[in-house]
N, C-alpha and C. Protein backbone atom coordinates (compact mmCIF):
# COMPACT_ATOMS: atom_id res chain seq x y z
N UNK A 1 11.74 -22.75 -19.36
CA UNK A 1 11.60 -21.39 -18.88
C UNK A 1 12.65 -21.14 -17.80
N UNK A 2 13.33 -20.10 -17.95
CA UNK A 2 14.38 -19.54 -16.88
C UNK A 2 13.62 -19.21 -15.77
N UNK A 3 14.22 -19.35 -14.47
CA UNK A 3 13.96 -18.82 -13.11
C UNK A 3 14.08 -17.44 -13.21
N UNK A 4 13.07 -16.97 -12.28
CA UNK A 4 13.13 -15.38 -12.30
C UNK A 4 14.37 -14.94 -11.51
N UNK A 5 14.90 -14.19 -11.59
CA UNK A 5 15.73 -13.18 -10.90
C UNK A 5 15.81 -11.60 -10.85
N UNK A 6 15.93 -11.55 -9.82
CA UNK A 6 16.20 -9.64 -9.60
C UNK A 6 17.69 -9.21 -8.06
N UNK A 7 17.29 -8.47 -8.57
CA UNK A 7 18.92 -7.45 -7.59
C UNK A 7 19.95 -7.96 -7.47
N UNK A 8 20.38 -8.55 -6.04
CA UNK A 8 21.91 -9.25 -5.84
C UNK A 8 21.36 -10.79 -5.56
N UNK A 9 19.94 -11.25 -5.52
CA UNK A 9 19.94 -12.30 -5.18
C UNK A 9 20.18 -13.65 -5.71
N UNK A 10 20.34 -14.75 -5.62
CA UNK A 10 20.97 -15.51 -6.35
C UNK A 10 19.76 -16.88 -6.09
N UNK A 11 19.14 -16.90 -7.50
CA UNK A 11 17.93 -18.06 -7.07
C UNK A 11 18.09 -19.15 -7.33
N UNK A 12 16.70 -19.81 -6.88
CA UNK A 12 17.47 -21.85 -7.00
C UNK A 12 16.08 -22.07 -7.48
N UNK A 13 15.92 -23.26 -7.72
CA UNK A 13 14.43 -23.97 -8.14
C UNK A 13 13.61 -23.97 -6.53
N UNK A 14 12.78 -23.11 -6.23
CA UNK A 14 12.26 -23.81 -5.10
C UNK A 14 11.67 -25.07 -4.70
N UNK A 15 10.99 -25.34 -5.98
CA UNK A 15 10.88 -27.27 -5.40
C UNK A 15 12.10 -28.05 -5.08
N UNK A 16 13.33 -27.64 -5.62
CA UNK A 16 14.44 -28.44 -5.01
C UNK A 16 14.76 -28.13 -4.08
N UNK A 17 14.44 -27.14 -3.37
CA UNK A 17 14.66 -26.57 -1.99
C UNK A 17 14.03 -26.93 -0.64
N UNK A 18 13.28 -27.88 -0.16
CA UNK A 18 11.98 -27.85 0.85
C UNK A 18 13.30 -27.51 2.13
N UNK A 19 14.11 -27.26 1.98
CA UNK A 19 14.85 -26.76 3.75
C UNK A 19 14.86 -25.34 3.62
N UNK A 20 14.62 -24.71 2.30
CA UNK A 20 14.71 -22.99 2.76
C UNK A 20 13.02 -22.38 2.64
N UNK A 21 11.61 -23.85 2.81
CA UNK A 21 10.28 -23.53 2.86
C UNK A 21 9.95 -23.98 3.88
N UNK A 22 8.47 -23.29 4.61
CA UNK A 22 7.86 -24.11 5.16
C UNK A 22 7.20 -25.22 4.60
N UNK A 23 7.14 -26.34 5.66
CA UNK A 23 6.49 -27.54 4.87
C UNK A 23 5.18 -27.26 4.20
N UNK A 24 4.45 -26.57 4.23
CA UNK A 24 2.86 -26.37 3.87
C UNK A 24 3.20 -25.66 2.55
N UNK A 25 4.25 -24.72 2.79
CA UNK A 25 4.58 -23.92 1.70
C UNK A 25 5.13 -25.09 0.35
N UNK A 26 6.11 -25.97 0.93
CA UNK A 26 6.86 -27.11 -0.18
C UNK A 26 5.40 -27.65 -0.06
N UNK A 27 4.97 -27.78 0.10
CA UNK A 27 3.04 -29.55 -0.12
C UNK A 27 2.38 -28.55 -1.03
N UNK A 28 2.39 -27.16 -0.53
CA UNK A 28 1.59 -26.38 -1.77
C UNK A 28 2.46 -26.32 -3.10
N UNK A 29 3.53 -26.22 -3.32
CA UNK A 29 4.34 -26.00 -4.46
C UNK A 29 4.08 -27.30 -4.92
N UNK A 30 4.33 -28.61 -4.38
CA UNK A 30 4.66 -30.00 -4.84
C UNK A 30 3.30 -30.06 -5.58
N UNK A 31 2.00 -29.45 -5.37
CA UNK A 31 0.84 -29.63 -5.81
C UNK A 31 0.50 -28.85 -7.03
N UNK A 32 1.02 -27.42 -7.15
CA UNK A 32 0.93 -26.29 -7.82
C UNK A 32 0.99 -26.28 -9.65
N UNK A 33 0.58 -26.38 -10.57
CA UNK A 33 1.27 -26.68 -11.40
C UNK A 33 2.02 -25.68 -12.54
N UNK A 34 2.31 -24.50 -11.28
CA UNK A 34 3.25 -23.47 -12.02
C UNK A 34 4.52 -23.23 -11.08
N UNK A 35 4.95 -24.94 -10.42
CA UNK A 35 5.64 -24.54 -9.40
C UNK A 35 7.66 -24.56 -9.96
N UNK A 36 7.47 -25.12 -10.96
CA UNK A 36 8.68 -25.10 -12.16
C UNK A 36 9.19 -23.05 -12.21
N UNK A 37 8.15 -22.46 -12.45
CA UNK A 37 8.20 -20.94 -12.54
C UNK A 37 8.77 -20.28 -10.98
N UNK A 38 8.93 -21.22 -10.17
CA UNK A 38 8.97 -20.37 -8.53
C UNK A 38 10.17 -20.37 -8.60
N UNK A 39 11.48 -19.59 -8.09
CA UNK A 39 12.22 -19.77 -7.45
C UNK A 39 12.21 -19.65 -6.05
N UNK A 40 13.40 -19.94 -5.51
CA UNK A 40 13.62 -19.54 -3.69
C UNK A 40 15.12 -19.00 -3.48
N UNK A 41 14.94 -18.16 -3.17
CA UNK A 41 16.69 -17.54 -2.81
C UNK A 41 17.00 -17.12 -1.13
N UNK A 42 17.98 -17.54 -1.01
CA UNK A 42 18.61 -17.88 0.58
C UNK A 42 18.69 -16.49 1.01
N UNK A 43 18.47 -15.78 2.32
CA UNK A 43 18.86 -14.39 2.81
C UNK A 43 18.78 -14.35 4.14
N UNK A 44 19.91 -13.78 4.89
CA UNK A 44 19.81 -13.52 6.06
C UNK A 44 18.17 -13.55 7.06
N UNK A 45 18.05 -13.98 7.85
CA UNK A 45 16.84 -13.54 8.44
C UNK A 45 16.40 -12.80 8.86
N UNK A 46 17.75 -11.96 9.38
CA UNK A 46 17.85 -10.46 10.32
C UNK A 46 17.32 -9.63 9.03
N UNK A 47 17.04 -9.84 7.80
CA UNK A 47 16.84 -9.14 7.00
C UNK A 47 15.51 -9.46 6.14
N UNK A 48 14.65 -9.91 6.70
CA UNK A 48 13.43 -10.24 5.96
C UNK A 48 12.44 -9.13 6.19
N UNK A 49 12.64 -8.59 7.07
CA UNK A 49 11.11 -7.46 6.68
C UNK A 49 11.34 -6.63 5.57
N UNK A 50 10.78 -6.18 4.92
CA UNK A 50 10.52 -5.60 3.45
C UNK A 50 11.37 -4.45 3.51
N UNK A 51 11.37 -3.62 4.21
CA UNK A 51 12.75 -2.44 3.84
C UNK A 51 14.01 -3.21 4.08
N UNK A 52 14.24 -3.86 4.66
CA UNK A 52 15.66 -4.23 4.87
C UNK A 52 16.10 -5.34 4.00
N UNK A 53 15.59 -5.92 3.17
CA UNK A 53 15.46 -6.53 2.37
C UNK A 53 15.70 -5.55 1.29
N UNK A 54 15.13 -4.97 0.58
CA UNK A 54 14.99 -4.13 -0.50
C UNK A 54 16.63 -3.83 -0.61
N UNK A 55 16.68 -2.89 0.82
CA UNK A 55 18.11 -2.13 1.04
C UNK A 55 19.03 -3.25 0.66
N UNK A 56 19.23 -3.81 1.27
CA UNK A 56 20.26 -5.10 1.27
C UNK A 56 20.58 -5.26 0.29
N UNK A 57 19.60 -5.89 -0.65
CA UNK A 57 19.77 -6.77 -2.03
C UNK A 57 19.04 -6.20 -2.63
N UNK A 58 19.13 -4.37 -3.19
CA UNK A 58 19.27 -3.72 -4.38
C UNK A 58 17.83 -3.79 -5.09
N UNK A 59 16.47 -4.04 -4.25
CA UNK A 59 15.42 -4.70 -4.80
C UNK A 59 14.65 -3.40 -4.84
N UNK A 60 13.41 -3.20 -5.65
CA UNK A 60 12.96 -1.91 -5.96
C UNK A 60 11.73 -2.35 -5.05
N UNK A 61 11.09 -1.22 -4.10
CA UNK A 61 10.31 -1.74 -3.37
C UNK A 61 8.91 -1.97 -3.97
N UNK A 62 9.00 -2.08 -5.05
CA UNK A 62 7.55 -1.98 -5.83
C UNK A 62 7.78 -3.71 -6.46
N UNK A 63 8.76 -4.07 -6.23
CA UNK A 63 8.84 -5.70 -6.85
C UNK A 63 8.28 -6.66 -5.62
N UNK A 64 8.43 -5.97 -4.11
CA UNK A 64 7.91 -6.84 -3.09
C UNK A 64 6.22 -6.94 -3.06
N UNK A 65 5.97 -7.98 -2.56
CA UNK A 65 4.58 -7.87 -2.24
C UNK A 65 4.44 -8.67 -0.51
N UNK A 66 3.68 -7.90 0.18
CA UNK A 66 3.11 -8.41 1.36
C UNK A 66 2.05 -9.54 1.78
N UNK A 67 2.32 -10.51 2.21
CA UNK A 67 0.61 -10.99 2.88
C UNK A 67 0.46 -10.91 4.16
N UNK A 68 -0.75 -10.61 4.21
CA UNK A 68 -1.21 -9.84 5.59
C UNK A 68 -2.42 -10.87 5.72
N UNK A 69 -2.65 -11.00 7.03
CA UNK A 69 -3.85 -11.78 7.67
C UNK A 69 -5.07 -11.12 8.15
N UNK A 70 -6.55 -11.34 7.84
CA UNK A 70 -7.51 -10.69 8.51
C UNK A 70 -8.65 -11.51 8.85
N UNK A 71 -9.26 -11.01 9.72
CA UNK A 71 -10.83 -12.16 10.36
C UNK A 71 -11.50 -10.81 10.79
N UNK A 72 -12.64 -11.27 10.49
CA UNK A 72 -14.10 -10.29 10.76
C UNK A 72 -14.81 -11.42 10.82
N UNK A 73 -16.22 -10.86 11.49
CA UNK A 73 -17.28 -12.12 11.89
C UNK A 73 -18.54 -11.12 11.08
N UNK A 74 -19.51 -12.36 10.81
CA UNK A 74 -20.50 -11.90 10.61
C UNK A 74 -21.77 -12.39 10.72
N UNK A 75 -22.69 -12.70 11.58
CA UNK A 75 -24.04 -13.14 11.69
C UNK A 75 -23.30 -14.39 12.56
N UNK A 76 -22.20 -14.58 13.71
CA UNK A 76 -21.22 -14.97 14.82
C UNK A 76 -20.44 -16.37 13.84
N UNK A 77 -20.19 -15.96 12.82
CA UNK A 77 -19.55 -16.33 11.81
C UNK A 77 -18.23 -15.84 11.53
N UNK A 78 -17.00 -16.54 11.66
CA UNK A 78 -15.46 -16.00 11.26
C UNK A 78 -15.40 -15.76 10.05
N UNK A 79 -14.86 -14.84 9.56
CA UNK A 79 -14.67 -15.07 8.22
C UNK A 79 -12.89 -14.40 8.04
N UNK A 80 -11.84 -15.49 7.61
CA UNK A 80 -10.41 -15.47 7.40
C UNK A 80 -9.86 -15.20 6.03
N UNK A 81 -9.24 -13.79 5.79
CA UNK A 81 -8.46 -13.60 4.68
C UNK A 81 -6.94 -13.60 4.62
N UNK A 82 -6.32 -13.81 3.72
CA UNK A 82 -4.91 -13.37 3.68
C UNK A 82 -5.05 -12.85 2.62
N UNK A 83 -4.84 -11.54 2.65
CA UNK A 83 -4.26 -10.46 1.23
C UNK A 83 -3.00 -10.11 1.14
N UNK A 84 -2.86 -10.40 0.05
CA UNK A 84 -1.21 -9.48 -0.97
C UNK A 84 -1.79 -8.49 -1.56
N UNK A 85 -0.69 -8.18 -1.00
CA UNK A 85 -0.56 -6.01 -1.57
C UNK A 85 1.05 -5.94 -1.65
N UNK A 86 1.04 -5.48 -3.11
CA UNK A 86 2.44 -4.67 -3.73
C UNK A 86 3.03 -3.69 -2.35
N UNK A 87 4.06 -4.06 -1.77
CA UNK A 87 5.00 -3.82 -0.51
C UNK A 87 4.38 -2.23 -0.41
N UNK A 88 4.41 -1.37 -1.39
CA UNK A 88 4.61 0.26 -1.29
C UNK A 88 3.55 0.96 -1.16
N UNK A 89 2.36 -0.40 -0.87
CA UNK A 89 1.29 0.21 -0.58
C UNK A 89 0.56 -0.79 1.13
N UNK A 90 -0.15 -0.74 1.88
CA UNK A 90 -1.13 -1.17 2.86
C UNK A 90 -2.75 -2.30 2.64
N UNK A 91 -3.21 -3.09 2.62
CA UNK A 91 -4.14 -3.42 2.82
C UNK A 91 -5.45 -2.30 2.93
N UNK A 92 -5.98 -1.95 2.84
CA UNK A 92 -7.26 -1.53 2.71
C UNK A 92 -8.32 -2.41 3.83
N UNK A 93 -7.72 -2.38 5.41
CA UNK A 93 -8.59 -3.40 5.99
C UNK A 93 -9.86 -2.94 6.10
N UNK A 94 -10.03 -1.39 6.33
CA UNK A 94 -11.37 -0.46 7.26
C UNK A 94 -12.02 -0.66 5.87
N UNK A 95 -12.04 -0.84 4.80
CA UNK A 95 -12.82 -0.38 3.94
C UNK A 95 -13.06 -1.35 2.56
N UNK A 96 -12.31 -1.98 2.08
CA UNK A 96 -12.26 -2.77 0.75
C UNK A 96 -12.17 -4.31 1.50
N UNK A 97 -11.28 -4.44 2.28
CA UNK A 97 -10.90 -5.54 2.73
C UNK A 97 -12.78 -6.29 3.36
N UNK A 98 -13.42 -5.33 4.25
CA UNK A 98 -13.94 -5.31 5.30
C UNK A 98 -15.27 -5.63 4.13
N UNK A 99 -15.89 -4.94 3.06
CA UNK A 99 -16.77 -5.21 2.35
C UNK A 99 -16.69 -6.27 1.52
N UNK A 100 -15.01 -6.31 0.90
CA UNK A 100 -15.51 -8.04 0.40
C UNK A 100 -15.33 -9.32 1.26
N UNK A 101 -15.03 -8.89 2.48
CA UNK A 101 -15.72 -10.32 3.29
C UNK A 101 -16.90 -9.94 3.76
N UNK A 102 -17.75 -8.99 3.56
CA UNK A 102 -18.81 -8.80 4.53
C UNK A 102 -19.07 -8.90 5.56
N UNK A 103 -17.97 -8.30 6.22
CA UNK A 103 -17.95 -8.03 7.83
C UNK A 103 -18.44 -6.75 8.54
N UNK A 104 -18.69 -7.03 9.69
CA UNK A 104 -18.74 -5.27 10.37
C UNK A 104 -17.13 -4.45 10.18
N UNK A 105 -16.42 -5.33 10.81
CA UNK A 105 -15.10 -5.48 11.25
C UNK A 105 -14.36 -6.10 10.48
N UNK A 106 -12.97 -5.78 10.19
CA UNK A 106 -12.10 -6.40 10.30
C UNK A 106 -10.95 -5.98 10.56
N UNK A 107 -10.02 -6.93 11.21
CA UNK A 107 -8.84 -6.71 12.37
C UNK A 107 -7.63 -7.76 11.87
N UNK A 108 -6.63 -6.93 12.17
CA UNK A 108 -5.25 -8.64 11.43
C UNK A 108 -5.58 -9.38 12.74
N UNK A 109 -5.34 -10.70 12.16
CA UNK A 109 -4.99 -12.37 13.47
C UNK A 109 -3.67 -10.98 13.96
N UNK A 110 -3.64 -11.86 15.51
CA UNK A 110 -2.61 -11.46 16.48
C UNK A 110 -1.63 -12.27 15.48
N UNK A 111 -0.33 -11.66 15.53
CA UNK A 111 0.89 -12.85 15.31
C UNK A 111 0.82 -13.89 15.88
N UNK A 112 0.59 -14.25 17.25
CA UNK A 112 0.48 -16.04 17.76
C UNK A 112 -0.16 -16.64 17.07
N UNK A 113 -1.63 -16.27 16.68
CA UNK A 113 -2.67 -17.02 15.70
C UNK A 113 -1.97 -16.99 14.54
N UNK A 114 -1.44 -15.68 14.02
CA UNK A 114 -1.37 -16.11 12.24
C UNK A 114 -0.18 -17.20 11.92
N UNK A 115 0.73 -17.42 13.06
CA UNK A 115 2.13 -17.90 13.08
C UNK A 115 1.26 -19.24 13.32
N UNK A 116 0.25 -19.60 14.15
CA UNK A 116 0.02 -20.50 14.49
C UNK A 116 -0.67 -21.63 13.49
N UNK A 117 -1.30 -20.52 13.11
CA UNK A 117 -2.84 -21.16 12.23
C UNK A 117 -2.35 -21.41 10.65
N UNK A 118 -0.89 -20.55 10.37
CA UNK A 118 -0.28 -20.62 9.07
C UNK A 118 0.85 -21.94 8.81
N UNK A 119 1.20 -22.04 9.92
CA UNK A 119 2.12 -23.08 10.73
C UNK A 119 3.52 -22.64 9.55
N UNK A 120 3.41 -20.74 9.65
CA UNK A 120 4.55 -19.97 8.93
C UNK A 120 5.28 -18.89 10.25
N UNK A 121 6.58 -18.71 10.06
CA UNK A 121 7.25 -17.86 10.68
C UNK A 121 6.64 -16.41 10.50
N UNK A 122 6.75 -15.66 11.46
CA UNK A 122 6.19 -14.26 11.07
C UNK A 122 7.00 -13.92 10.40
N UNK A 123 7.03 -13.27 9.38
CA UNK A 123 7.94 -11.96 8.73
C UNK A 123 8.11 -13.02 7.69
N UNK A 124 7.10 -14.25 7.35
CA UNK A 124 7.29 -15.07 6.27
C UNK A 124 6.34 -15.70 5.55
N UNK A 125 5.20 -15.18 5.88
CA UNK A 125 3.97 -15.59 5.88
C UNK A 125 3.53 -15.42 4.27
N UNK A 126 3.69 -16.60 3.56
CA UNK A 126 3.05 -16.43 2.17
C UNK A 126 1.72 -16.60 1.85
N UNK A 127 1.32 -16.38 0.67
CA UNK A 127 0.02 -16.93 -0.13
C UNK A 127 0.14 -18.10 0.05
N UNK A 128 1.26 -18.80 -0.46
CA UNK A 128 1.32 -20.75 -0.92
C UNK A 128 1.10 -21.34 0.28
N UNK A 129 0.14 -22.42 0.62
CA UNK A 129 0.29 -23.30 1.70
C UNK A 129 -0.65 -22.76 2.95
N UNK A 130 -1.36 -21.68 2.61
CA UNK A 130 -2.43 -21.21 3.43
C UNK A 130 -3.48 -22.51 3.51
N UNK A 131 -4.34 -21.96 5.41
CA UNK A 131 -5.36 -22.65 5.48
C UNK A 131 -6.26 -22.93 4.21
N UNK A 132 -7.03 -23.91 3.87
CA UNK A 132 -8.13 -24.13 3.07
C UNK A 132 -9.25 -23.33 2.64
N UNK A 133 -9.62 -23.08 4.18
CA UNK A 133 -11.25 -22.42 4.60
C UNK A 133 -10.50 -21.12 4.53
N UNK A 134 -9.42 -20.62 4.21
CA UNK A 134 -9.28 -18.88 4.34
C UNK A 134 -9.12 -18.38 2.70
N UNK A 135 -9.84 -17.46 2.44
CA UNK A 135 -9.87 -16.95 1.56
C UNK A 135 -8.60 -16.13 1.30
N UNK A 136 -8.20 -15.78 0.18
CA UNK A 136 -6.84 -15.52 -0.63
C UNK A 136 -7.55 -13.94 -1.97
N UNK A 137 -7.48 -12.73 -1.01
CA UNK A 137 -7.82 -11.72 -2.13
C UNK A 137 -6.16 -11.22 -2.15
N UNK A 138 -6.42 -10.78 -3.48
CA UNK A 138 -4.52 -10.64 -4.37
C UNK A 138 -5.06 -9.16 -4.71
N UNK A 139 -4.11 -8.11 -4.51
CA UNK A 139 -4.44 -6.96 -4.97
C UNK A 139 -4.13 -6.80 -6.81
N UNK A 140 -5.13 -6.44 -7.67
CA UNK A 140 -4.66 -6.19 -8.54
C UNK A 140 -3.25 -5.61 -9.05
N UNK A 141 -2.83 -4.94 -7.89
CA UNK A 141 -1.26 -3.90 -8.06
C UNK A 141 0.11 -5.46 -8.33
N UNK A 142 -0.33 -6.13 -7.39
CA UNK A 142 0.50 -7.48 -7.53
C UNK A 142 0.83 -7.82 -8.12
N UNK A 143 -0.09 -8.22 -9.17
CA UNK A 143 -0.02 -9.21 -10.07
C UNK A 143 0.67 -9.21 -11.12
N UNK A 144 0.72 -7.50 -11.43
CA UNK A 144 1.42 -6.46 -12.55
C UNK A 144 2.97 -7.03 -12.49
N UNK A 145 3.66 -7.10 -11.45
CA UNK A 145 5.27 -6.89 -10.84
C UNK A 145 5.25 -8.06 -11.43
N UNK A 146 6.75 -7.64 -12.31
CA UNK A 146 7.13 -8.60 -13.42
C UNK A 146 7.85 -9.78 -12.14
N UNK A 147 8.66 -9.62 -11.62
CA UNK A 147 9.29 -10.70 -10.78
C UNK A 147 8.69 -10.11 -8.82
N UNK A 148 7.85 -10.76 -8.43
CA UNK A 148 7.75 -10.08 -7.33
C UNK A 148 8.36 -11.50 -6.42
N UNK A 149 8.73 -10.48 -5.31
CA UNK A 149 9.29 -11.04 -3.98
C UNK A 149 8.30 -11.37 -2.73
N UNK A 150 8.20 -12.53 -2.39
CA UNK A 150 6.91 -12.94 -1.73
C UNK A 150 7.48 -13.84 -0.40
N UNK A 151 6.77 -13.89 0.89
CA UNK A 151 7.63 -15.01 1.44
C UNK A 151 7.51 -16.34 1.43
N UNK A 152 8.35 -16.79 2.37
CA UNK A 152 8.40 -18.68 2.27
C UNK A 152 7.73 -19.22 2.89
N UNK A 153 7.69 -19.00 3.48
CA UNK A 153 7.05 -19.13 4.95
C UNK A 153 7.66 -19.33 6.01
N UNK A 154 9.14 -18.68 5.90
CA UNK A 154 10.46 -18.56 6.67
C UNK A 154 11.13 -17.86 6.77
N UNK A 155 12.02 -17.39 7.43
CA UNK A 155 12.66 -15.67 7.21
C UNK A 155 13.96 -15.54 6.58
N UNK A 156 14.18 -16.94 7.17
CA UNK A 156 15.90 -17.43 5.68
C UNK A 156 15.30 -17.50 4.25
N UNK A 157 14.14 -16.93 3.90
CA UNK A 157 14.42 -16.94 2.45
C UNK A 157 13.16 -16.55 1.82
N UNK A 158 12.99 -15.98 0.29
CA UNK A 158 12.14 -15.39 -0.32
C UNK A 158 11.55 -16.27 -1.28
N UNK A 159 10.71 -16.17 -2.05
CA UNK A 159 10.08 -16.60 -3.31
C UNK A 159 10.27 -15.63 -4.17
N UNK A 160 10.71 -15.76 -5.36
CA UNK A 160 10.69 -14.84 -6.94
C UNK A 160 9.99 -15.90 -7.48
N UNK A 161 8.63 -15.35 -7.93
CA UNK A 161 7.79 -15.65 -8.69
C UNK A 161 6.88 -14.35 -10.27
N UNK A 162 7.14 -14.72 -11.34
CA UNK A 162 6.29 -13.85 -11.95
C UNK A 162 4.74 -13.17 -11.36
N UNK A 163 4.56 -12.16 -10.71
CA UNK A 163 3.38 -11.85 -10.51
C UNK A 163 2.08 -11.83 -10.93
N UNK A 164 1.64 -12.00 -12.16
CA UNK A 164 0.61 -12.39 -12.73
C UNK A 164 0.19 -14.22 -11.93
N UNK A 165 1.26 -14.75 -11.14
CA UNK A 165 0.61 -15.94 -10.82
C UNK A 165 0.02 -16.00 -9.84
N UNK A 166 0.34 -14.70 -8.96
CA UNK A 166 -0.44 -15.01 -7.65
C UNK A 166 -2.15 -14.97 -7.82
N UNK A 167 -2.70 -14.46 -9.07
CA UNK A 167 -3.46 -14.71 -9.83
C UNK A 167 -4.07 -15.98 -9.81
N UNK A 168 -2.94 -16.86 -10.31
CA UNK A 168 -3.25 -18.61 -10.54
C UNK A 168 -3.42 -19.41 -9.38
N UNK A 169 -3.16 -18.61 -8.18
CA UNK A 169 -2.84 -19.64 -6.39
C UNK A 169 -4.37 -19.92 -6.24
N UNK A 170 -4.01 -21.23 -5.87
CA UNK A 170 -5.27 -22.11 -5.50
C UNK A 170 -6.83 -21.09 -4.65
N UNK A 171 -7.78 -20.72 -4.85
CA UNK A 171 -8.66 -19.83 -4.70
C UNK A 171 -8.37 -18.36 -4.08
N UNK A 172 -7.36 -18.06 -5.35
CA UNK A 172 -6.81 -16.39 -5.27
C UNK A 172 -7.88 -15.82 -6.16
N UNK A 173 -8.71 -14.51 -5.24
CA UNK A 173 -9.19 -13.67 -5.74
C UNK A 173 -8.87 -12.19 -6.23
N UNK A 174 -8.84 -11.96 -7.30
CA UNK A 174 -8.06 -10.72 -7.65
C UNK A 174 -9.41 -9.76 -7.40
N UNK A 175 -8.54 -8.42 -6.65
CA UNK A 175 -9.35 -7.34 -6.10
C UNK A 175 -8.71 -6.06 -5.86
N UNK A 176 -9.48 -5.67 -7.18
CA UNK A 176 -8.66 -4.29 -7.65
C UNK A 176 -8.71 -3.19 -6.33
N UNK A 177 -7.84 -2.24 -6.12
CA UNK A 177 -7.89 -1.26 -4.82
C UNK A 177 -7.77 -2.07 -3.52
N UNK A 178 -7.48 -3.01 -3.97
CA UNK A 178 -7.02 -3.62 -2.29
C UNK A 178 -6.06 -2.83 -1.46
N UNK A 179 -4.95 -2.54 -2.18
CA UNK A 179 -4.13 -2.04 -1.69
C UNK A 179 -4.04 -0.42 -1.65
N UNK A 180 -3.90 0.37 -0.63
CA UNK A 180 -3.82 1.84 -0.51
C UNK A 180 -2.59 2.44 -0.75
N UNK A 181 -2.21 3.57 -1.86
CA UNK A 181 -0.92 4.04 -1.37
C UNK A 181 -0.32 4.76 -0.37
């Protein structure tokens, strides 16, 4: 199977890559067994947040997808998500997010915690290589994007992966309307 590609970027095998991943991110791939399908492509760092990215390297913003971090408590119970949502849309925290963890609340981790607790760069924070105990809801919109753009867990560089896999990531829950337009 060919590596995915899209816009100007130029991809590599990401398992042959562990210097353009975070380590948690390469231990999750090394484990994965659709990790042959991943690529990783090299990009400025000054250019990793999702519009400037897009702009840059010709990418349609509907091929990116976001992960975002959330914790709500309930009965003095944490309860930790990371959701992907297709770039062109938001998380759904006040409302979809908040009922399928069954929280009162829910609020993103500060960046120190999510940088901390992900042991990922901000502005790089993937699905792959997440805590254990944190739950993984995938917006149905995701999964659709034939090659989506995801991060490394680093800001020098992206993941192109077929979207239907974020589907397959180790206790990814697919959850339709996650994402708001």
């Amino acid at each position: 199977m060919s590596l995915p590609t899209l816009g100007t970027l130029t991809s590599l095998p990401a398992i042959d890559r562990p210097d353009l991943l975070a380590g948690s991110v390469y231990a999750a791939l090394r484990r994965w067994q659709h990790s042959h399908q991943v690529a990783v492509v090299e990009i400025d760092p000054a250019l990793a947040d999702t519009a400037a990215l897009t702009q840059a390297y010709s990418i349609p913003l509907t091929a990116s997808a976001n992960c975002v971090v959330v914790a709500g408590r309930r009965g003095g119970e944490e309860r930790v998500a990371a959701c992907v949502v297709r770039a062109d849309t938001r998380a759904d925290v006040n409302n979809r997010v908040k009922r399928t963890l069954d929280v009162r609340k829910a609020s993103f981790l500060t960046t120190d915690r999510a940088v901390a607790e992900t042991r990922m760069e901000y502005g790089g924070i993937t699905p792959l290589g997440l805590p254990d105990t944190w739950r993984l809801l995938v917006a149905g919109e995701a999964t659709a994007i034939a090659v989506a753009v995801i991060g490394s867990g680093v800001r020098r560089s992206k993941l192109l992966l077929p979207g239907e896999l974020l589907a397959d990531l180790p206790s990814a829950e697919v959850v339709d309307g996650l994402g708001l337009g």
